[in-house]
PDB file of N, CA and C in Angstrom:
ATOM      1  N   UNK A   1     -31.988  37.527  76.445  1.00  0.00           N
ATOM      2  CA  UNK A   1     -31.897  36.232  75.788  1.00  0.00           C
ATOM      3  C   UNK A   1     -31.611  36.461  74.304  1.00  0.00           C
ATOM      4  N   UNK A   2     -30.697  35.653  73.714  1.00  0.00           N
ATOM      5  CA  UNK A   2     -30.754  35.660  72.294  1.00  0.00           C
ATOM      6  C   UNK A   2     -31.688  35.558  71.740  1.00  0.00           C
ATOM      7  N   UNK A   3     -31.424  36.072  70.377  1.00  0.00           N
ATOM      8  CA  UNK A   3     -32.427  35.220  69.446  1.00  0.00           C
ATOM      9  C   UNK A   3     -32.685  33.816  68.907  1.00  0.00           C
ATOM     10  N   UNK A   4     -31.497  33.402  69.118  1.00  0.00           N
ATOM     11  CA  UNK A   4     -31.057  31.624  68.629  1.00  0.00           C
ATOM     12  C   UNK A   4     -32.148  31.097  69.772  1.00  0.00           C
ATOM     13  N   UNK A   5     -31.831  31.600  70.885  1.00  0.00           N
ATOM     14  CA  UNK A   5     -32.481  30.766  72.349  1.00  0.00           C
ATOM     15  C   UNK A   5     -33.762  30.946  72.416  1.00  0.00           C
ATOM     16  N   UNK A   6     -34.300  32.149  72.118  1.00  0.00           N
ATOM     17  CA  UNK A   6     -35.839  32.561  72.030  1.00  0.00           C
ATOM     18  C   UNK A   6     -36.521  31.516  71.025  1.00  0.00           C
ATOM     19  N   UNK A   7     -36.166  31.244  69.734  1.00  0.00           N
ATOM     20  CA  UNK A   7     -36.432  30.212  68.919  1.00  0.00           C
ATOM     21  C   UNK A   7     -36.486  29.202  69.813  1.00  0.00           C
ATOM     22  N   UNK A   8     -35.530  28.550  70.259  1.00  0.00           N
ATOM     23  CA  UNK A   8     -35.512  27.011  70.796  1.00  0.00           C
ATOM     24  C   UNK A   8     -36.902  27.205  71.697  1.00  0.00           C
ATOM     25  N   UNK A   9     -36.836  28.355  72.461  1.00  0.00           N
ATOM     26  CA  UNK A   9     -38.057  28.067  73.232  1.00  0.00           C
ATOM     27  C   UNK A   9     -39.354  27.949  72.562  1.00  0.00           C
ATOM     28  N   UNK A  10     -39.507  28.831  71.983  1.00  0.00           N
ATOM     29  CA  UNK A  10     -40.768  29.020  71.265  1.00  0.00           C
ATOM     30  C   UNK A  10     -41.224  27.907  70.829  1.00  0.00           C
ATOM     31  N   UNK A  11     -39.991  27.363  70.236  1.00  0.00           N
ATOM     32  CA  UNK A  11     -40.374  25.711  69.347  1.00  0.00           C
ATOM     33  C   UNK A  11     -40.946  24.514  70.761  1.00  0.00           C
ATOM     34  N   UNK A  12     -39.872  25.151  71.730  1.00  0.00           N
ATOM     35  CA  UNK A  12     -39.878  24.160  72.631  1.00  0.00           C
ATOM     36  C   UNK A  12     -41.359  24.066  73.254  1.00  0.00           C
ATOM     37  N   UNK A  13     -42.037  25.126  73.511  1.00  0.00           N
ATOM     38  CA  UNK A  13     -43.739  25.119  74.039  1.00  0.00           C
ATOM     39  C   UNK A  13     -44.316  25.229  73.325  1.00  0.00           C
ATOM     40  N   UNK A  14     -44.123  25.630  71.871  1.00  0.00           N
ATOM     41  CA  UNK A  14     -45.127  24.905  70.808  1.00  0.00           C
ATOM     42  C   UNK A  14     -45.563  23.805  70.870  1.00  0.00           C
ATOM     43  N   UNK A  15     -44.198  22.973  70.909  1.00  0.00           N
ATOM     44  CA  UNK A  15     -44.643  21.416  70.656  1.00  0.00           C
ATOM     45  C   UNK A  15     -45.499  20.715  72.286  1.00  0.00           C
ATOM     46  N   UNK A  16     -45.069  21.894  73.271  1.00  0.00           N
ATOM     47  CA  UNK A  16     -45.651  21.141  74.232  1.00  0.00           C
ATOM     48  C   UNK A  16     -46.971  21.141  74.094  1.00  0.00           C
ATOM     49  N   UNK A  17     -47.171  22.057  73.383  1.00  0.00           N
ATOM     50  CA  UNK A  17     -48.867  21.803  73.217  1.00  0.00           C
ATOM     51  C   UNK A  17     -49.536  21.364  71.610  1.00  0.00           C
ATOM     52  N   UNK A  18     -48.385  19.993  71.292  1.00  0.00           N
ATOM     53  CA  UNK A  18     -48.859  19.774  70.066  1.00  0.00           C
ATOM     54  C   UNK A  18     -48.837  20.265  68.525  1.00  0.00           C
ATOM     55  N   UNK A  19     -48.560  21.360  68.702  1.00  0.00           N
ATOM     56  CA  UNK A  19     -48.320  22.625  67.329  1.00  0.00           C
ATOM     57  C   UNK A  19     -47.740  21.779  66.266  1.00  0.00           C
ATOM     58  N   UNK A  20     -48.529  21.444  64.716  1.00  0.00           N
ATOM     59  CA  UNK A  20     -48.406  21.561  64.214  1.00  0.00           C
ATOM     60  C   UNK A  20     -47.175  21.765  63.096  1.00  0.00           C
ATOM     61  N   UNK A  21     -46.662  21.327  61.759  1.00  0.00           N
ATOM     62  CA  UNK A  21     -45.822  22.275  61.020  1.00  0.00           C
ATOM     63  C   UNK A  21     -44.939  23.280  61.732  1.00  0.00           C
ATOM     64  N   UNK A  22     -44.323  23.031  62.118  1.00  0.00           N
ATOM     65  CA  UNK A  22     -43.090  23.764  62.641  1.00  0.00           C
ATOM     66  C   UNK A  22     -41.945  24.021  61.568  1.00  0.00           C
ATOM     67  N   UNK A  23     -41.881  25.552  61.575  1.00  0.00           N
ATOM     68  CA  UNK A  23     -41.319  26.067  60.634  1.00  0.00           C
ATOM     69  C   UNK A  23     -40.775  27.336  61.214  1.00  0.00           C
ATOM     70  N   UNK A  24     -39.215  27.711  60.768  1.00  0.00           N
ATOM     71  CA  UNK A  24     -38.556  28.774  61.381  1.00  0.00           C
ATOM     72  C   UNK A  24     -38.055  29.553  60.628  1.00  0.00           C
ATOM     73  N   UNK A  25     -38.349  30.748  60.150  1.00  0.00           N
ATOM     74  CA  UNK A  25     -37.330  31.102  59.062  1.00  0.00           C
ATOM     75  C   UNK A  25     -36.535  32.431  59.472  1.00  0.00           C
ATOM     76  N   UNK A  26     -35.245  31.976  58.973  1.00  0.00           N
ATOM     77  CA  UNK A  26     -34.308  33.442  59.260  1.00  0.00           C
ATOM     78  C   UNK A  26     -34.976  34.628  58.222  1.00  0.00           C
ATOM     79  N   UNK A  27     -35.273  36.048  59.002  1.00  0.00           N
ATOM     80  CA  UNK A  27     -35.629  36.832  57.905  1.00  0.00           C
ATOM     81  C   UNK A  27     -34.627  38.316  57.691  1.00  0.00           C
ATOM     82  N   UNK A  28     -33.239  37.512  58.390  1.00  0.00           N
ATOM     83  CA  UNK A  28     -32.327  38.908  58.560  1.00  0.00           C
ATOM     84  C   UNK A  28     -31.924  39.314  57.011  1.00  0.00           C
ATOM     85  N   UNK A  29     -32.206  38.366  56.091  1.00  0.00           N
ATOM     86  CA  UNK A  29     -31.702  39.107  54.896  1.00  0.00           C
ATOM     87  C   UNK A  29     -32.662  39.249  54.088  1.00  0.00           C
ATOM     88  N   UNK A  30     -33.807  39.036  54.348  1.00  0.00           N
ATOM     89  CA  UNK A  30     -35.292  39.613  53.447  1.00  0.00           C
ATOM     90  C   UNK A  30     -36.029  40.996  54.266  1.00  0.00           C
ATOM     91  N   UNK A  31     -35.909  41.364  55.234  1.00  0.00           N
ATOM     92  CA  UNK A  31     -36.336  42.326  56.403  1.00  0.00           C
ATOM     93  C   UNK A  31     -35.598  42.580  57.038  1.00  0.00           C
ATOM     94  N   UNK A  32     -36.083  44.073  57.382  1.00  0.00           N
ATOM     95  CA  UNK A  32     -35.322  44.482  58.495  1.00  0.00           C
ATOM     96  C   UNK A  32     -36.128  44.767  59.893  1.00  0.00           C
ATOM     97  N   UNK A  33     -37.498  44.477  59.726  1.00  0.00           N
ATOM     98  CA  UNK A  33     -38.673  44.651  61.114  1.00  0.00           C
ATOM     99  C   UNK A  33     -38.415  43.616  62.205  1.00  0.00           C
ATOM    100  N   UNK A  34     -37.403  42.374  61.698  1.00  0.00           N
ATOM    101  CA  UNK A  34     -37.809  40.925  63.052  1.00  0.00           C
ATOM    102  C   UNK A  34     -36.336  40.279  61.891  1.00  0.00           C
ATOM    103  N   UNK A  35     -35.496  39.602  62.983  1.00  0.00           N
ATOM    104  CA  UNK A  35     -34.693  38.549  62.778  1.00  0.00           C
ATOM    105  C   UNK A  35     -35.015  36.904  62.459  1.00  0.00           C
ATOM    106  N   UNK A  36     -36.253  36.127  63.249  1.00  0.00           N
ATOM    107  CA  UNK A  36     -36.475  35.449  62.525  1.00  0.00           C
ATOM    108  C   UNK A  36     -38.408  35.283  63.037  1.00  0.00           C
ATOM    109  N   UNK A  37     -38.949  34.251  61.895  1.00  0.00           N
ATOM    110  CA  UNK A  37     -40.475  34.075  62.412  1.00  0.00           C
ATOM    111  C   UNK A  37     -40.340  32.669  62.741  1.00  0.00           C
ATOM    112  N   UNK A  38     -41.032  32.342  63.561  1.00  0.00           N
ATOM    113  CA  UNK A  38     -41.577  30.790  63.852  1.00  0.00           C
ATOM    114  C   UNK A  38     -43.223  30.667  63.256  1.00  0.00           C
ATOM    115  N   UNK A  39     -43.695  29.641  62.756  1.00  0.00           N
ATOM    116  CA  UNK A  39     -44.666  29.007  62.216  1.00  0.00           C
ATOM    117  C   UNK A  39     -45.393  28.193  63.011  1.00  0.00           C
ATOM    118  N   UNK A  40     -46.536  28.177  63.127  1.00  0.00           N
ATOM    119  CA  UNK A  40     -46.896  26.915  63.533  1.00  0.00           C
ATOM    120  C   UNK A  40     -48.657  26.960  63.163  1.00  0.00           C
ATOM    121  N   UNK A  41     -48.971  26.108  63.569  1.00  0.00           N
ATOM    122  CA  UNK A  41     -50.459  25.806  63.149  1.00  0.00           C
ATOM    123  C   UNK A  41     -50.883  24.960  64.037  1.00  0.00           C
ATOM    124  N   UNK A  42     -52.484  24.719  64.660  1.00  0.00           N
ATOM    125  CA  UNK A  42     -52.989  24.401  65.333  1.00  0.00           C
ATOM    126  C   UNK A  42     -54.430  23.521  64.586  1.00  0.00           C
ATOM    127  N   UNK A  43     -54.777  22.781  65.091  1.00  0.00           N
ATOM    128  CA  UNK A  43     -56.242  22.273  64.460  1.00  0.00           C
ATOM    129  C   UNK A  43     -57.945  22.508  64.611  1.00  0.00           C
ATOM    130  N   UNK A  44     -57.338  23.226  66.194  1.00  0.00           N
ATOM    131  CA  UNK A  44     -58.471  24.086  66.377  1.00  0.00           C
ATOM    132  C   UNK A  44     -58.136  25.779  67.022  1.00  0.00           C
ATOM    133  N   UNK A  45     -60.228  25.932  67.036  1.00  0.00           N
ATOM    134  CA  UNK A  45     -59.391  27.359  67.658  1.00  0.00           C
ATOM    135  C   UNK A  45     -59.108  27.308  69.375  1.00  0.00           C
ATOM    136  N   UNK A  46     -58.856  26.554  69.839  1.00  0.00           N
ATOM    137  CA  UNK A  46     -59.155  26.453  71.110  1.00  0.00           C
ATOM    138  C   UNK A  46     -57.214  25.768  70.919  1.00  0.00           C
ATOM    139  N   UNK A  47     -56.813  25.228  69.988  1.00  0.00           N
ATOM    140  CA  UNK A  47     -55.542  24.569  70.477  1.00  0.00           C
ATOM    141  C   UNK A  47     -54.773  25.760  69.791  1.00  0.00           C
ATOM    142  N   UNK A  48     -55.271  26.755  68.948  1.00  0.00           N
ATOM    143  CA  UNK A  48     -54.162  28.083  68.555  1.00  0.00           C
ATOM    144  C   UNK A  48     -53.941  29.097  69.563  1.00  0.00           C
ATOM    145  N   UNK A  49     -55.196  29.178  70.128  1.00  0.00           N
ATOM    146  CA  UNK A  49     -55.365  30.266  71.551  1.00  0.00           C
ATOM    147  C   UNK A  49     -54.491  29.477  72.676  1.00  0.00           C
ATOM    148  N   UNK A  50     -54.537  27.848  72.756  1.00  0.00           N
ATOM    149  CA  UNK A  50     -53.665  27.184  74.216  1.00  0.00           C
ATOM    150  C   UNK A  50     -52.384  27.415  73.643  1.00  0.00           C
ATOM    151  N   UNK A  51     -51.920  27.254  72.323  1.00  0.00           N
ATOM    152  CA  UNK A  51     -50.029  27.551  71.876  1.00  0.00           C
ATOM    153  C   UNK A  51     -49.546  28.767  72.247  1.00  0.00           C
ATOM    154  N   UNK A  52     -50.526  30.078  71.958  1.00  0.00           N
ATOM    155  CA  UNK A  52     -50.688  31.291  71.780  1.00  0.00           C
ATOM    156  C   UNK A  52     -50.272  31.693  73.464  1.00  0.00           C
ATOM    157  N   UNK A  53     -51.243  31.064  74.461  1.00  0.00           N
ATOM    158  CA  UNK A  53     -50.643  31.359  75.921  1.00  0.00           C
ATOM    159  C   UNK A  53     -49.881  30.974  76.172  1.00  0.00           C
ATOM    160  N   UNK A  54     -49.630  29.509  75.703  1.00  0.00           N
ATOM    161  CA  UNK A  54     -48.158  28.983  76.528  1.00  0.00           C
ATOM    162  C   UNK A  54     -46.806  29.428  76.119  1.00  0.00           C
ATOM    163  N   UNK A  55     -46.863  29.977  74.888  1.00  0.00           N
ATOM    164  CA  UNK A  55     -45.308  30.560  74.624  1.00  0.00           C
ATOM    165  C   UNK A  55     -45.774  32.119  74.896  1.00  0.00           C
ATOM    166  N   UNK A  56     -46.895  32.898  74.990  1.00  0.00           N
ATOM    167  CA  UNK A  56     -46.519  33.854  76.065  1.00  0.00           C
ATOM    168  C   UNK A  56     -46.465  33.908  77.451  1.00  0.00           C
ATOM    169  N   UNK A  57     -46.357  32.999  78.183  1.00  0.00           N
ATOM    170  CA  UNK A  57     -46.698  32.651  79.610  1.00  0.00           C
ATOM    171  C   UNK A  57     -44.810  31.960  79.771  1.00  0.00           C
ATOM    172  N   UNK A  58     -44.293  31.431  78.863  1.00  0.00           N
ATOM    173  CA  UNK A  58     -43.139  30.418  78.581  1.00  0.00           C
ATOM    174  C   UNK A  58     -42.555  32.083  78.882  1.00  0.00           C
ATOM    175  N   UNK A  59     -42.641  32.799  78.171  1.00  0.00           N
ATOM    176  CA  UNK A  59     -41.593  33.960  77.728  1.00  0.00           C
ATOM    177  C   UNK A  59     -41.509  34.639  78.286  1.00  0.00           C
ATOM    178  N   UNK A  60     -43.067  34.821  79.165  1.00  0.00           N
ATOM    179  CA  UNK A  60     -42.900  35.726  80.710  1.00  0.00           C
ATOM    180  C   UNK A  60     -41.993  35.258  81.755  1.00  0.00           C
ATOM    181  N   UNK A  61     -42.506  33.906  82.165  1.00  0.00           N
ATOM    182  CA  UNK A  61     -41.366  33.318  82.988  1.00  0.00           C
ATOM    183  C   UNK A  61     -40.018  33.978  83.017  1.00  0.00           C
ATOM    184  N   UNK A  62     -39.914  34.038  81.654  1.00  0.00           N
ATOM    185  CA  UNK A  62     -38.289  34.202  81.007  1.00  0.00           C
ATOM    186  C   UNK A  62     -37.557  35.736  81.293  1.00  0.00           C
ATOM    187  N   UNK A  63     -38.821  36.317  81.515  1.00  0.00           N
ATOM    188  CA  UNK A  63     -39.020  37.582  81.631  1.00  0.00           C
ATOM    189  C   UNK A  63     -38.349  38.508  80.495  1.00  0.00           C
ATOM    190  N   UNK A  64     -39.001  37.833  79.456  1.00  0.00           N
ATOM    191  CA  UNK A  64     -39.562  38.285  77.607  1.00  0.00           C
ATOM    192  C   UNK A  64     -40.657  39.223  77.452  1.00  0.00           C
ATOM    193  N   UNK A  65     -40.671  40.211  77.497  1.00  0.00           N
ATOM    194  CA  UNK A  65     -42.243  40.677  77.579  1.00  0.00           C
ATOM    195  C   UNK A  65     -42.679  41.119  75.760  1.00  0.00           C
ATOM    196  N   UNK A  66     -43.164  40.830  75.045  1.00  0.00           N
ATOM    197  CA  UNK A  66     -43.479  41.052  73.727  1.00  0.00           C
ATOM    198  C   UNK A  66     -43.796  42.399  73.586  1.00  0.00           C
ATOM    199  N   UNK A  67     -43.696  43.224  72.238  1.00  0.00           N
ATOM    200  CA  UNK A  67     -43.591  44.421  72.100  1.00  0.00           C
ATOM    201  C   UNK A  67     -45.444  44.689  71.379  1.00  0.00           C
ATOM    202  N   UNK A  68     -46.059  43.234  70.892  1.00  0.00           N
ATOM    203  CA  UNK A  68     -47.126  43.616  71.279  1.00  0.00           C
ATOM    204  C   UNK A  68     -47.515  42.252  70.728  1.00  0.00           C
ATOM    205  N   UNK A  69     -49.163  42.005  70.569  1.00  0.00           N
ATOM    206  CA  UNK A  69     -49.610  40.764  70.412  1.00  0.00           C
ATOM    207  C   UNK A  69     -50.886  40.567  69.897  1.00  0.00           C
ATOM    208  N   UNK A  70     -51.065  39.656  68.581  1.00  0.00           N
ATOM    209  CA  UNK A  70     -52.834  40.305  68.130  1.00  0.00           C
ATOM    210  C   UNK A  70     -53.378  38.604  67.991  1.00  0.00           C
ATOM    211  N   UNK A  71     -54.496  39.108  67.907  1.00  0.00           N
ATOM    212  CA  UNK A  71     -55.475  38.073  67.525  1.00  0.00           C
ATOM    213  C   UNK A  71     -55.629  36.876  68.268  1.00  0.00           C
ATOM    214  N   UNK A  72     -54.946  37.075  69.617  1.00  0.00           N
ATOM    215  CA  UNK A  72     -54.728  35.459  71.014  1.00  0.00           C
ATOM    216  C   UNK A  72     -55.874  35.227  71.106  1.00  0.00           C
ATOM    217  N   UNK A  73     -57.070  36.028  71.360  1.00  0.00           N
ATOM    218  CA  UNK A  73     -58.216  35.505  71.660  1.00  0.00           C
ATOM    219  C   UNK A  73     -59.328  35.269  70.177  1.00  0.00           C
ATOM    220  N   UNK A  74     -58.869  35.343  69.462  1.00  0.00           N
ATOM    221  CA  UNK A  74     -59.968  34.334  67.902  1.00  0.00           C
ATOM    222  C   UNK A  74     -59.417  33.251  67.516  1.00  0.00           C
ATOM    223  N   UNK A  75     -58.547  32.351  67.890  1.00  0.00           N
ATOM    224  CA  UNK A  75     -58.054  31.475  67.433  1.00  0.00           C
ATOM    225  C   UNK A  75     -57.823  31.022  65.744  1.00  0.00           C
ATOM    226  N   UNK A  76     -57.783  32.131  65.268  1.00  0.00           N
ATOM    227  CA  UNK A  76     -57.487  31.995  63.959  1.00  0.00           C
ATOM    228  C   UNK A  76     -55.851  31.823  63.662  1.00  0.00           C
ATOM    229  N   UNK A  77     -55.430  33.390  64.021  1.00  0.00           N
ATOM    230  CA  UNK A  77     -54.292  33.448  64.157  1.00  0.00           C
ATOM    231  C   UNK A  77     -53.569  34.140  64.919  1.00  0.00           C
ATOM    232  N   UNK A  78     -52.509  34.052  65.950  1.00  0.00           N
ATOM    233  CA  UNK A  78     -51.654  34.905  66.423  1.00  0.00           C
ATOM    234  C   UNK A  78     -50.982  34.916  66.345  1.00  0.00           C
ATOM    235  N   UNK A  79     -50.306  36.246  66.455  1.00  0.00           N
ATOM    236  CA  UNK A  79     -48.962  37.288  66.079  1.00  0.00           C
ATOM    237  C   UNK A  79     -48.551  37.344  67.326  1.00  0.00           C
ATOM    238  N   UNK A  80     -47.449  37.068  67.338  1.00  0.00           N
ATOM    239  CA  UNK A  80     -46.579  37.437  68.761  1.00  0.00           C
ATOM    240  C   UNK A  80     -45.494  37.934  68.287  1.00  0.00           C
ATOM    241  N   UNK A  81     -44.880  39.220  68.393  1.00  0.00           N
ATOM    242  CA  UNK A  81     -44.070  40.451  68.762  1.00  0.00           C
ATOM    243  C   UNK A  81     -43.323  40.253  69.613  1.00  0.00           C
ATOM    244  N   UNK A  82     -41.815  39.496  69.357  1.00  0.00           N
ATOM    245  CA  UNK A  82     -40.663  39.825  70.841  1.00  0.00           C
ATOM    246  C   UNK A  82     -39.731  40.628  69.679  1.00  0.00           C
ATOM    247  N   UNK A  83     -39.928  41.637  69.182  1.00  0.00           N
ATOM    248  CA  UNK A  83     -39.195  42.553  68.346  1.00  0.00           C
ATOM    249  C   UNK A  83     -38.084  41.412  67.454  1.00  0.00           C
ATOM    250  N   UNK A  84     -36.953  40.794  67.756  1.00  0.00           N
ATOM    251  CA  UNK A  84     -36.662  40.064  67.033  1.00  0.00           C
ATOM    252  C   UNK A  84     -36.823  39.104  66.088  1.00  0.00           C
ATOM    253  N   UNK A  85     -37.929  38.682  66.902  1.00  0.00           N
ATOM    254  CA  UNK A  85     -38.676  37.158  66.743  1.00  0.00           C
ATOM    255  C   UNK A  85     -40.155  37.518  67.103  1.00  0.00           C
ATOM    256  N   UNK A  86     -40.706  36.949  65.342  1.00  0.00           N
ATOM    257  CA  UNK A  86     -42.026  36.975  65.861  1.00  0.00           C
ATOM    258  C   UNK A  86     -42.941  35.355  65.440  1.00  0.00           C
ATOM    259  N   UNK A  87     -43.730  35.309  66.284  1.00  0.00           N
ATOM    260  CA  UNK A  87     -44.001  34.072  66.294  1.00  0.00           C
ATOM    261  C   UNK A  87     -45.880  34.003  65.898  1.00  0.00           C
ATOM    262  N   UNK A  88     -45.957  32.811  64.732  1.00  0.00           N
ATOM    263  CA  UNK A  88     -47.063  32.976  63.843  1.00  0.00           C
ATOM    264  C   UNK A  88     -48.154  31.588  64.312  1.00  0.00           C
ATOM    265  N   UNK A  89     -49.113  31.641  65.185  1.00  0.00           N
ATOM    266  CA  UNK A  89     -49.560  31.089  65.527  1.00  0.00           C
ATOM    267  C   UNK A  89     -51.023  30.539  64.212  1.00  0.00           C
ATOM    268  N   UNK A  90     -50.889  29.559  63.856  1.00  0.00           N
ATOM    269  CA  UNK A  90     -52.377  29.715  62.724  1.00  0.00           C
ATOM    270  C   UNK A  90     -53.265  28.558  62.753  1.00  0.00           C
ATOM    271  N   UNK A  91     -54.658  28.379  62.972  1.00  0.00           N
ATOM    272  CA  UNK A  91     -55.497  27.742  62.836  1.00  0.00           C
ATOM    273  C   UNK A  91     -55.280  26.912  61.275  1.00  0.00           C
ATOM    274  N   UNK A  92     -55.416  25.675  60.597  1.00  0.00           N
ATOM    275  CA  UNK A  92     -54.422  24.744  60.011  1.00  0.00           C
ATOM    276  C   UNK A  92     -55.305  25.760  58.215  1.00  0.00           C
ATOM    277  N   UNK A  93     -56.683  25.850  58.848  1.00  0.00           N
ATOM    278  CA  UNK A  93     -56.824  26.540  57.359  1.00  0.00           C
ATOM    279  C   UNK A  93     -56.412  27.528  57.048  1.00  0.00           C
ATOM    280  N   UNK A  94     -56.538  28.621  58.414  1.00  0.00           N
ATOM    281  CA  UNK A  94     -56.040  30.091  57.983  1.00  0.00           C
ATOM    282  C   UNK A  94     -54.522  29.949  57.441  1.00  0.00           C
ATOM    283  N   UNK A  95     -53.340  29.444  57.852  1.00  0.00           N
ATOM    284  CA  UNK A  95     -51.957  29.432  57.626  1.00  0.00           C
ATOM    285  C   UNK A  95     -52.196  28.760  55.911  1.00  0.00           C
ATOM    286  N   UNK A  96     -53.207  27.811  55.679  1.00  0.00           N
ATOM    287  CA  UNK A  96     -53.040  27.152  53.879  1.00  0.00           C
ATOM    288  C   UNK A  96     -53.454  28.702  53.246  1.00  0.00           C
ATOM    289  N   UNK A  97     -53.928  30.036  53.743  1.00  0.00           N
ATOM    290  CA  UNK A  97     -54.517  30.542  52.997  1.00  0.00           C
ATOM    291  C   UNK A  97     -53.481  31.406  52.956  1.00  0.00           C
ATOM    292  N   UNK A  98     -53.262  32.280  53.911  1.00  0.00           N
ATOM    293  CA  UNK A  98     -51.997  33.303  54.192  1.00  0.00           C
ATOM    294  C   UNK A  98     -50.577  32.824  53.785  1.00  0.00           C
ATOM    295  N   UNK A  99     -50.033  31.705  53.708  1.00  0.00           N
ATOM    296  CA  UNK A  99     -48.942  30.395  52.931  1.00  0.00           C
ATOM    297  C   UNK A  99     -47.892  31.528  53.348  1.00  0.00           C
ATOM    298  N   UNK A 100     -47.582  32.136  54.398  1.00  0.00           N
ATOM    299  CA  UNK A 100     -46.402  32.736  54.814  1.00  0.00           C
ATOM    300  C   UNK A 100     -45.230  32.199  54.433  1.00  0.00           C
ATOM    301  N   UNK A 101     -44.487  31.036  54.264  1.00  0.00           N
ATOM    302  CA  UNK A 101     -43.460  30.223  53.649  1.00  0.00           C
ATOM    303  C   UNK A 101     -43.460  30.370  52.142  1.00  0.00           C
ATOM    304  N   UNK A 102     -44.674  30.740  51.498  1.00  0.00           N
ATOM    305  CA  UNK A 102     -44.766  31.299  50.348  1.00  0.00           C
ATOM    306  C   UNK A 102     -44.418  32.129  49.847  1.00  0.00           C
ATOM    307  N   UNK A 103     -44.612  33.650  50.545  1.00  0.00           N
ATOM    308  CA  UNK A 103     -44.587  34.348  50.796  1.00  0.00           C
ATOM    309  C   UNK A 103     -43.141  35.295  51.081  1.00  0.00           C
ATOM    310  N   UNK A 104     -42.441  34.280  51.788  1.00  0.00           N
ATOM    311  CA  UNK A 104     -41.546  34.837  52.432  1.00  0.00           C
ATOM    312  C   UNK A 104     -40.370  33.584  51.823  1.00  0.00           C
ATOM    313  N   UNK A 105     -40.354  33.409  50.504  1.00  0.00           N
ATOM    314  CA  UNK A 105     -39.656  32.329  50.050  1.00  0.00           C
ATOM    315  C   UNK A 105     -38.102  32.464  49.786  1.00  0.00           C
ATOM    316  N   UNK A 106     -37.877  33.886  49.959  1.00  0.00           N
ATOM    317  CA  UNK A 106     -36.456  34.353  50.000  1.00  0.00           C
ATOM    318  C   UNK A 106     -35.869  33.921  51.386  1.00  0.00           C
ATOM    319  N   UNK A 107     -36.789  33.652  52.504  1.00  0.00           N
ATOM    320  CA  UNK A 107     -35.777  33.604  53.717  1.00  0.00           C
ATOM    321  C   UNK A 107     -35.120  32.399  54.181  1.00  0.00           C
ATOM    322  N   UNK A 108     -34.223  31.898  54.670  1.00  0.00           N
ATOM    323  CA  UNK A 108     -33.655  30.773  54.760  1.00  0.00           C
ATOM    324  C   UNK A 108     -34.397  30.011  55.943  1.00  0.00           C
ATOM    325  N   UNK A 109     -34.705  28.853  55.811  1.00  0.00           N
ATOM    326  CA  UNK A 109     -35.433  27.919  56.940  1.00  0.00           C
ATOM    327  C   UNK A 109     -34.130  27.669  57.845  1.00  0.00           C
ATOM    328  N   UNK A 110     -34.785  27.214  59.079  1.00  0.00           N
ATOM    329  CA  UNK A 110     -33.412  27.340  60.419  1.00  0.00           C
ATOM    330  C   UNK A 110     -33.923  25.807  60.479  1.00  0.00           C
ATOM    331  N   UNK A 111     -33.751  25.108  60.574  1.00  0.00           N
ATOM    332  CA  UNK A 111     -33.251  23.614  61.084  1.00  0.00           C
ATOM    333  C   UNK A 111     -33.607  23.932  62.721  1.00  0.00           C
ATOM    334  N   UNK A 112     -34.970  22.895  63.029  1.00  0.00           N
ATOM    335  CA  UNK A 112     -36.245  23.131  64.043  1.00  0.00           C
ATOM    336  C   UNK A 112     -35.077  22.093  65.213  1.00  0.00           C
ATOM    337  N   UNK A 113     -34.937  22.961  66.009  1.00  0.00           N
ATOM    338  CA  UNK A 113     -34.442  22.487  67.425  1.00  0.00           C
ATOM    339  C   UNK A 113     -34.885  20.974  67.756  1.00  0.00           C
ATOM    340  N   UNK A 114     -34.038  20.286  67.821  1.00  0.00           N
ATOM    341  CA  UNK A 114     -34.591  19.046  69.054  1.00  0.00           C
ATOM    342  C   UNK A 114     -34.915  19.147  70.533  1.00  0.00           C
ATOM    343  N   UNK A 115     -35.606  19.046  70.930  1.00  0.00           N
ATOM    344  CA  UNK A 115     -35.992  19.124  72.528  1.00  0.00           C
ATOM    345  C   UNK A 115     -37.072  18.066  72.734  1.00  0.00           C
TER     346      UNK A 115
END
């Protein structure tokens, strides 16, 4: 699967479970570790851990298997690893603190899929 398409999905079962700030940023010309990150934020820890399964459960289907994956079970924050694309799962305070869009203010935002 592309990377363009991996995005759409990601966005696409984010939102199925509500997610928050949706935010995508290309990072092919600030990094060279991942092509782009997805954002999102959750309000609890119980709805960062349900985003956290469903776009790895979405990606298995897809038969995506991630190159690795941290923090799914504290609902603070998770990291999801599909080597291209990594996807930033954050509980609504942890993401105000870590301000990754801050952070990463060189990279260009991608214009969030309709679905």
């Amino acid at each position: 699967m592309e990377p363009k398409d991996k995005i759409h999905l990601a966005a696409k079962l984010a939102r199925s479970k509500k997610a928050e700030d949706l935010v995508i940023l290309d990072m092919r010309k600030v990094t060279n570790f991942c092509d782009y990150f997805v954002i999102c934020s959750g309000n609890s820890q119980k709805q960062v851990e349900s985003i956290a399964d469903t776009i790895q459960e979405g990606f298995a289907k897809n038969k995506i298997k991630a190159v690795s994956s941290n923090g799914t079970r504290n609902g603070l924050w998770s990291l999801l690893d599909y080597g291209d694309l990594v996807v930033h799962v954050f509980h609504k305070e942890i993401r105000e603190y870590y301000n990754l869009e801050r952070l990463w203010i060189d990279a260009q935002r991608v214009r969030i899929p309709k679905d």
